[in-house]
Protein backbone atom coordinates (compact mmCIF):
# COMPACT_ATOMS: atom_id res chain seq x y z
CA UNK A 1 92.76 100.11 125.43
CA UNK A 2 88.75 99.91 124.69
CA UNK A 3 87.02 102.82 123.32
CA UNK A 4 83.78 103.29 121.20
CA UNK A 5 83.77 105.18 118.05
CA UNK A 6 82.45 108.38 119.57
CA UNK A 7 84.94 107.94 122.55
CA UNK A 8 87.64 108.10 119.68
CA UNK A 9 86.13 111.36 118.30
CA UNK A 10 85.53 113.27 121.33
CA UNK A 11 89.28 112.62 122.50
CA UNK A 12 90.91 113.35 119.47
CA UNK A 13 88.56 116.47 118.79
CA UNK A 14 89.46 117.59 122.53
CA UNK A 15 93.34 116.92 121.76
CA UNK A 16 92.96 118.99 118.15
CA UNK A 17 91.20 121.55 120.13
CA UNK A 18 94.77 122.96 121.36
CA UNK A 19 95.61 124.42 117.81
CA UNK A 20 91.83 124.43 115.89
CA UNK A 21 88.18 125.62 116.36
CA UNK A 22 85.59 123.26 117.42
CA UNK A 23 84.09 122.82 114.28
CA UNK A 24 87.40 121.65 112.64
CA UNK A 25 88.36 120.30 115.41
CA UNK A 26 85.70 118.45 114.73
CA UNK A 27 85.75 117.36 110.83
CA UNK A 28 89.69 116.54 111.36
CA UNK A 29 88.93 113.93 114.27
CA UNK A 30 85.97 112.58 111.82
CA UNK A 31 88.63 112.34 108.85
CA UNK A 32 91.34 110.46 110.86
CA UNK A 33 89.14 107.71 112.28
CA UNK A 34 87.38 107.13 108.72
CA UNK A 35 90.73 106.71 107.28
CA UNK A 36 91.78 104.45 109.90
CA UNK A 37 88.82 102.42 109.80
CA UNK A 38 87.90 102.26 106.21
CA UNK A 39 84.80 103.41 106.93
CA UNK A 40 82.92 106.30 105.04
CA UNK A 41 81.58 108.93 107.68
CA UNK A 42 77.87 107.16 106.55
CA UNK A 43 79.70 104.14 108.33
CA UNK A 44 81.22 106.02 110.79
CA UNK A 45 78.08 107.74 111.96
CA UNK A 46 76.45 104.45 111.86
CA UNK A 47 78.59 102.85 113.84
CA UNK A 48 79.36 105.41 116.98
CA UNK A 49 78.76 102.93 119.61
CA UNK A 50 80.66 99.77 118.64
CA UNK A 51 83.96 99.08 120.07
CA UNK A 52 87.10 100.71 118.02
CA UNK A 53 89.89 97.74 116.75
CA UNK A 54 92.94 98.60 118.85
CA UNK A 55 95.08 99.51 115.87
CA UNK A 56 92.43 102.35 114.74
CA UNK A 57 93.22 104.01 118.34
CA UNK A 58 96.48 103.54 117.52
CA UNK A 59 96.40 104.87 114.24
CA UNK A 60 93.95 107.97 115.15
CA UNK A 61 96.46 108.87 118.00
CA UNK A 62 99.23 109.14 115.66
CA UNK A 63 97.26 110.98 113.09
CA UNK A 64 96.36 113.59 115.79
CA UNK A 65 100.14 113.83 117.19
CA UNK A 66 101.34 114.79 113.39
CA UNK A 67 98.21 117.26 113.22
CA UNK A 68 99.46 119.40 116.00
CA UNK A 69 103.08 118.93 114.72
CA UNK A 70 101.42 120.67 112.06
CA UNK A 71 101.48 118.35 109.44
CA UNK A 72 99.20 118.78 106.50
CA UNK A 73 96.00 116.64 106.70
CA UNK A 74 96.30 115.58 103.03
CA UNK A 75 99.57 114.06 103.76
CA UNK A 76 98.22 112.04 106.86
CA UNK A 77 95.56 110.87 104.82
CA UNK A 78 97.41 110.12 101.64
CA UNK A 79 95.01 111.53 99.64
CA UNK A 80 93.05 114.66 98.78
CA UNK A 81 90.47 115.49 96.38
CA UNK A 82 90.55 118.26 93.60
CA UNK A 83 87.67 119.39 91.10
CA UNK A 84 85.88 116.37 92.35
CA UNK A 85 87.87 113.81 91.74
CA UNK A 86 90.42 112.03 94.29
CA UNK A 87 93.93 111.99 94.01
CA UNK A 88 96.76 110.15 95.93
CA UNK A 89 99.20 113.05 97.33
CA UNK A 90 102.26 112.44 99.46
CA UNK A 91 105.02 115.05 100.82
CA UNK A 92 106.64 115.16 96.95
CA UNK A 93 103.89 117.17 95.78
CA UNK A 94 101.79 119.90 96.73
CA UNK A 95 98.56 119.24 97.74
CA UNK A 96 95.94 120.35 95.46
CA UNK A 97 94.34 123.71 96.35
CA UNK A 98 90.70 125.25 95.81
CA UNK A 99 92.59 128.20 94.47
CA UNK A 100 94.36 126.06 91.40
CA UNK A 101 90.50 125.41 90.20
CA UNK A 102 90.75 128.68 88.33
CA UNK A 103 93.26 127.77 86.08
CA UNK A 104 91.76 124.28 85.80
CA UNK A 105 88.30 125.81 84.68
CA UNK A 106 90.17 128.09 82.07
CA UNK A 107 91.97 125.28 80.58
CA UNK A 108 88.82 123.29 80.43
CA UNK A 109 86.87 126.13 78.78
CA UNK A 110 89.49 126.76 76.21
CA UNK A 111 90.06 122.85 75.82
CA UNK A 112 86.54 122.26 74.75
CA UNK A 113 86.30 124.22 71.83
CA UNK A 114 89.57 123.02 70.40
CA UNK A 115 89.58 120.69 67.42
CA UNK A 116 88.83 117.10 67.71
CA UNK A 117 91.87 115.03 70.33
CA UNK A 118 93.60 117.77 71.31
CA UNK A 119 97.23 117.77 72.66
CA UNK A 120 97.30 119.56 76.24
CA UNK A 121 100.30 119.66 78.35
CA UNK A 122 100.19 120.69 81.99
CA UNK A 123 103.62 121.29 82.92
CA UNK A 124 105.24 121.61 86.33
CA UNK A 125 101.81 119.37 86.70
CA UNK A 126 102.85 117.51 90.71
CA UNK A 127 100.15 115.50 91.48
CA UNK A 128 98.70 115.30 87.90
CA UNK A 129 95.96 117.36 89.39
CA UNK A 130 94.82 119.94 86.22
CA UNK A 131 95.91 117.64 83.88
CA UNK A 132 93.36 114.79 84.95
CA UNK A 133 91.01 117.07 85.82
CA UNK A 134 90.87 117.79 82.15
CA UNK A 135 90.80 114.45 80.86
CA UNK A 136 87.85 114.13 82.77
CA UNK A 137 85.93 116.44 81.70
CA UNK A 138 87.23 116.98 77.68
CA UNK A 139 86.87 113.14 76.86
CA UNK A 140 88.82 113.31 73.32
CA UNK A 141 91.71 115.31 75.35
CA UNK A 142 95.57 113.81 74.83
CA UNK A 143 97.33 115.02 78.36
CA UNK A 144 100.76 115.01 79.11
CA UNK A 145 101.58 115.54 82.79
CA UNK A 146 105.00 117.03 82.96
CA UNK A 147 107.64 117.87 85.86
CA UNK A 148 111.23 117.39 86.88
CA UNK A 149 110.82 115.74 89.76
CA UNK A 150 110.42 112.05 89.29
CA UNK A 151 109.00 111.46 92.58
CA UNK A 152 106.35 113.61 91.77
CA UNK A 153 105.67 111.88 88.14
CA UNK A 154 105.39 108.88 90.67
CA UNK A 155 102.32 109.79 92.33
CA UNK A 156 101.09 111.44 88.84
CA UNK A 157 101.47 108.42 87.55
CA UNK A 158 99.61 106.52 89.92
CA UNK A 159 96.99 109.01 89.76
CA UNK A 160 96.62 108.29 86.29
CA UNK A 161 95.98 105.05 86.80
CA UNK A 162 93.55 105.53 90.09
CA UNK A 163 91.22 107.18 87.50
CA UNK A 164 92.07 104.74 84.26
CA UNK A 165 93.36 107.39 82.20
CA UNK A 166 96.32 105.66 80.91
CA UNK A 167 95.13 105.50 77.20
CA UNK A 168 95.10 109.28 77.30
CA UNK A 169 97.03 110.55 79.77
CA UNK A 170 101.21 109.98 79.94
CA UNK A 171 103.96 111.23 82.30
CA UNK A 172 106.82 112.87 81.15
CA UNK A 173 110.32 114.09 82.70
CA UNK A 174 110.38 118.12 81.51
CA UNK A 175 111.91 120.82 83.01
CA UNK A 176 110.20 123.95 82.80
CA UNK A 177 113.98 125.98 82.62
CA UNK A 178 114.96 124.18 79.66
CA UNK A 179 114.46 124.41 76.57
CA UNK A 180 111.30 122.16 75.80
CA UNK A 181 112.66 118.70 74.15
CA UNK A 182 111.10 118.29 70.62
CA UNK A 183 110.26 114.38 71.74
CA UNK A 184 107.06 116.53 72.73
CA UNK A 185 105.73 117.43 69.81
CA UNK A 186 103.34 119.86 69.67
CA UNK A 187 100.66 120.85 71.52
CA UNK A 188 97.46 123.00 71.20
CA UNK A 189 97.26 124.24 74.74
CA UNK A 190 99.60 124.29 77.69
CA UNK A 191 98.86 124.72 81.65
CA UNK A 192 100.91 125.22 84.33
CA UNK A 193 100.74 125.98 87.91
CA UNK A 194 104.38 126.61 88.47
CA UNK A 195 106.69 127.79 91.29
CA UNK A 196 105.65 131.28 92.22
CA UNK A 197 106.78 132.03 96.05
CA UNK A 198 108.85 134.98 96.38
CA UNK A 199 112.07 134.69 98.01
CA UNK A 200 111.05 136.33 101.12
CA UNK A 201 107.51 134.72 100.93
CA UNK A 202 109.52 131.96 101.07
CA UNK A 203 110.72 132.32 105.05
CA UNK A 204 107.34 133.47 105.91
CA UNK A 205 105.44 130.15 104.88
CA UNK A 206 103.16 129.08 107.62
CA UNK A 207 105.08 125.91 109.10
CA UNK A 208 102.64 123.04 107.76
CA UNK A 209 103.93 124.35 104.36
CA UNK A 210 107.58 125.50 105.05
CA UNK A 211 107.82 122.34 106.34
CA UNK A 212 105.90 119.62 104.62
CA UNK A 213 105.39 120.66 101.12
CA UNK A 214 108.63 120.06 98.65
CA UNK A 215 110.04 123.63 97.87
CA UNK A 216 111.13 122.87 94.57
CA UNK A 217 107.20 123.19 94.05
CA UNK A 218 107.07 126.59 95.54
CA UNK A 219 110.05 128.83 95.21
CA UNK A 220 110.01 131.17 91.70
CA UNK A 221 112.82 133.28 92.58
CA UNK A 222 113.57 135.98 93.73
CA UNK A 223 110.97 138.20 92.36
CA UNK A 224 108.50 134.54 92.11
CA UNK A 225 108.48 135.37 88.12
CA UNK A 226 111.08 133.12 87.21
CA UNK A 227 109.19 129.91 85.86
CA UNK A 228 107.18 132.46 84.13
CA UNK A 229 109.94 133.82 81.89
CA UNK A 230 111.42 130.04 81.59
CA UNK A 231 108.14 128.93 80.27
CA UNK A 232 107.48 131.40 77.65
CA UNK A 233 110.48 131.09 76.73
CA UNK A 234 111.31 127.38 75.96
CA UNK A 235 107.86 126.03 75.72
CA UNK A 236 106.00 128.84 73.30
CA UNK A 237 107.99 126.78 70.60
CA UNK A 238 106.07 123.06 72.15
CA UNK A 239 102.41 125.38 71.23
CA UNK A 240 101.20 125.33 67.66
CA UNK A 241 100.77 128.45 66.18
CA UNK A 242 97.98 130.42 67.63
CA UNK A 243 98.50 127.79 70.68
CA UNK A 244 97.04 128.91 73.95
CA UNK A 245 99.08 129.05 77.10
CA UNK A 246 97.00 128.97 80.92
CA UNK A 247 98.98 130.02 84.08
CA UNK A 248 98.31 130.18 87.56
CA UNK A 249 100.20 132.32 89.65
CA UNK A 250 100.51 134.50 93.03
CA UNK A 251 98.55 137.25 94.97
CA UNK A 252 98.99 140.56 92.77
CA UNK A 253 101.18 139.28 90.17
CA UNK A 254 98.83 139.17 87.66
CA UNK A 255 99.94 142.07 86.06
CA UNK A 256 103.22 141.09 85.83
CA UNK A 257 102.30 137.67 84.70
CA UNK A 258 100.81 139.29 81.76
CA UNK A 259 102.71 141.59 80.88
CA UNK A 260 105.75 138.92 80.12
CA UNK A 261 103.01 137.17 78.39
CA UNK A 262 102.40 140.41 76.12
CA UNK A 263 106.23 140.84 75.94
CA UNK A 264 106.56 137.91 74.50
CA UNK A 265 103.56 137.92 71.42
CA UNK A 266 100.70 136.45 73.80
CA UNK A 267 97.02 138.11 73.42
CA UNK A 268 95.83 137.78 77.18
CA UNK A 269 92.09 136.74 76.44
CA UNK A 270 90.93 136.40 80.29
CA UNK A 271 92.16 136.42 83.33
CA UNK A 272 89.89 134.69 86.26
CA UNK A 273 89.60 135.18 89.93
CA UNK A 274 89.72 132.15 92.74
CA UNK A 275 87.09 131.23 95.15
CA UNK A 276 88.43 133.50 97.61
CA UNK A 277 87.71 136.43 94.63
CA UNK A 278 91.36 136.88 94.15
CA UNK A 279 92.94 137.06 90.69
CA UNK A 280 94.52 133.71 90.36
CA UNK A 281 95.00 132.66 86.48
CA UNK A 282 95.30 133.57 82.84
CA UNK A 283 94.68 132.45 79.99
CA UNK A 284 96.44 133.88 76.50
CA UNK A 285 97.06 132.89 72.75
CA UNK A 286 100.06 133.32 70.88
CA UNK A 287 99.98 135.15 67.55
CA UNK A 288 96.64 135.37 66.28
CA UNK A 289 93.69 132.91 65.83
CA UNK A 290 93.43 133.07 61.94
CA UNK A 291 97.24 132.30 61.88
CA UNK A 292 96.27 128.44 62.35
């Protein structure tokens, strides 16, 4: 089996061809026969017309088989990047979305203008994903990635050491339905991007995430409001007073989202759209500020 580098990408853009559009078609051959090279696409476009190794064939043929079984790119790859930085990701965790940049914005806003090293805890964090992106950008920050599933603190933790955070950044077993342990402590802002997939939403999933992504991750119940009462309820006591509390959540349930938020003694302060200009996050302090 001898092919060139650009043999490799035409047939595997012609293969992907069946299920996308020529242009990513195109970037999804380029990404499979990077990763299976080593190369960066610089390399890669550098290098069109040298012979391929026989095991990058190989490799690039099975990447494009589990594309049009409709696995998740991310997951092929092992890795994705969010808010610029890369993170490892495997089928324990959702992959991180454009969409969760909202929330990781607001908490970096708010996080900057708290007092000198302070304590943020993303909760239901997966992939560590808003919690490092936090750490990297408010350099006194003390992160706590948090989540039930220990396969997912796995790769958290692993992406916590990918980016040398481990002086400021620790993963914790929490579950967001329980009452938060006091082991904790306390903690001047908390972020989540919890489970928020209705139960009908649910069986409607396109395949590659029905399939592929852990539901734990994804289902809030019936209504998809569930984590959100859990978390007000048994984490408000982890905030310090006049804490601030930054969720992500579904298509048109921000109102809802706030209003158990306002239920509950939370002053919603903004809420922010996604890059698709949908309303995706909130951001609200409990009690008031002059209460600290």
């Amino acid at each position: 089996m001898v092919k060139r580098y650009s043999e490799l990408y035409h047939d595997a853009k012609a293969a992907l061809l069946a299920t996308e559009s020529a242009a990513d078609a195109g970037v999804l051959a380029r990404l499979l026969i990077c990763h299976a090279a080593g190369k960066s696409q610089a390399e890669y476009l550098a290098h069109q017309d040298d012979y391929a190794p026989e095991d990058v064939i190989i490799q690039v043929s099975k990447g494009v088989k589990r594309l049009l079984d409709d696995e998740p790119i991310a997951y092929i790859l092992g890795q994705w990047e969010f808010y610029g930085l890369p993170l490892k990701v495997s089928p324990d965790v959702l992959i991180p979305r454009d969409d969760t940049v909202a929330v990781a914005e607001l908490a970096i806003r708010q996080a900057l203008f708290l007092d000198q090293d302070p304590r943020i805890l993303d909760l239901c964090c997966g992939s560590g994903c808003i919690g490092i992106a936090i750490a990297n950008r408010v350099k006194d920050a003390r992160v706590t990635l948090a989540d039930l599933s220990q396969q997912a603190l796995a790769v958290a933790k692993e992406n916590v050491q990918l980016h040398r955070m481990g002086g400021r950044v620790r993963c914790v077993r929490a579950d967001a339905m329980q009452k938060a342990s006091a082991f904790l402590g306390k903690f001047d802002l908390i972020v989540s991007n919890p489970p928020y997939v209705t139960a009908q939403e649910m069986e409607e999933l396109p395949r590659s995430v029905r399939e592929y992504e852990p539901s734990m991750a994804l289902c809030g119940g019936e209504d998809g409001l569930d984590f959100y009462r859990a978390i007000v309820r048994n984490f408000t006591p982890a905030l310090r007073p006049g804490g601030w509390l930054a969720l992500e959540f579904g298509m048109g349930q921000g109102d809802a989202v706030c209003r158990i938020l306002e239920e509950n003694g939370y002053t919603i302060l903004e809420r922010a759209r996604d890059y698709n200009e949908r309303e995706r996050a909130v951001l609200a302090q409990h009690g008031r500020k002059d209460e600290r």
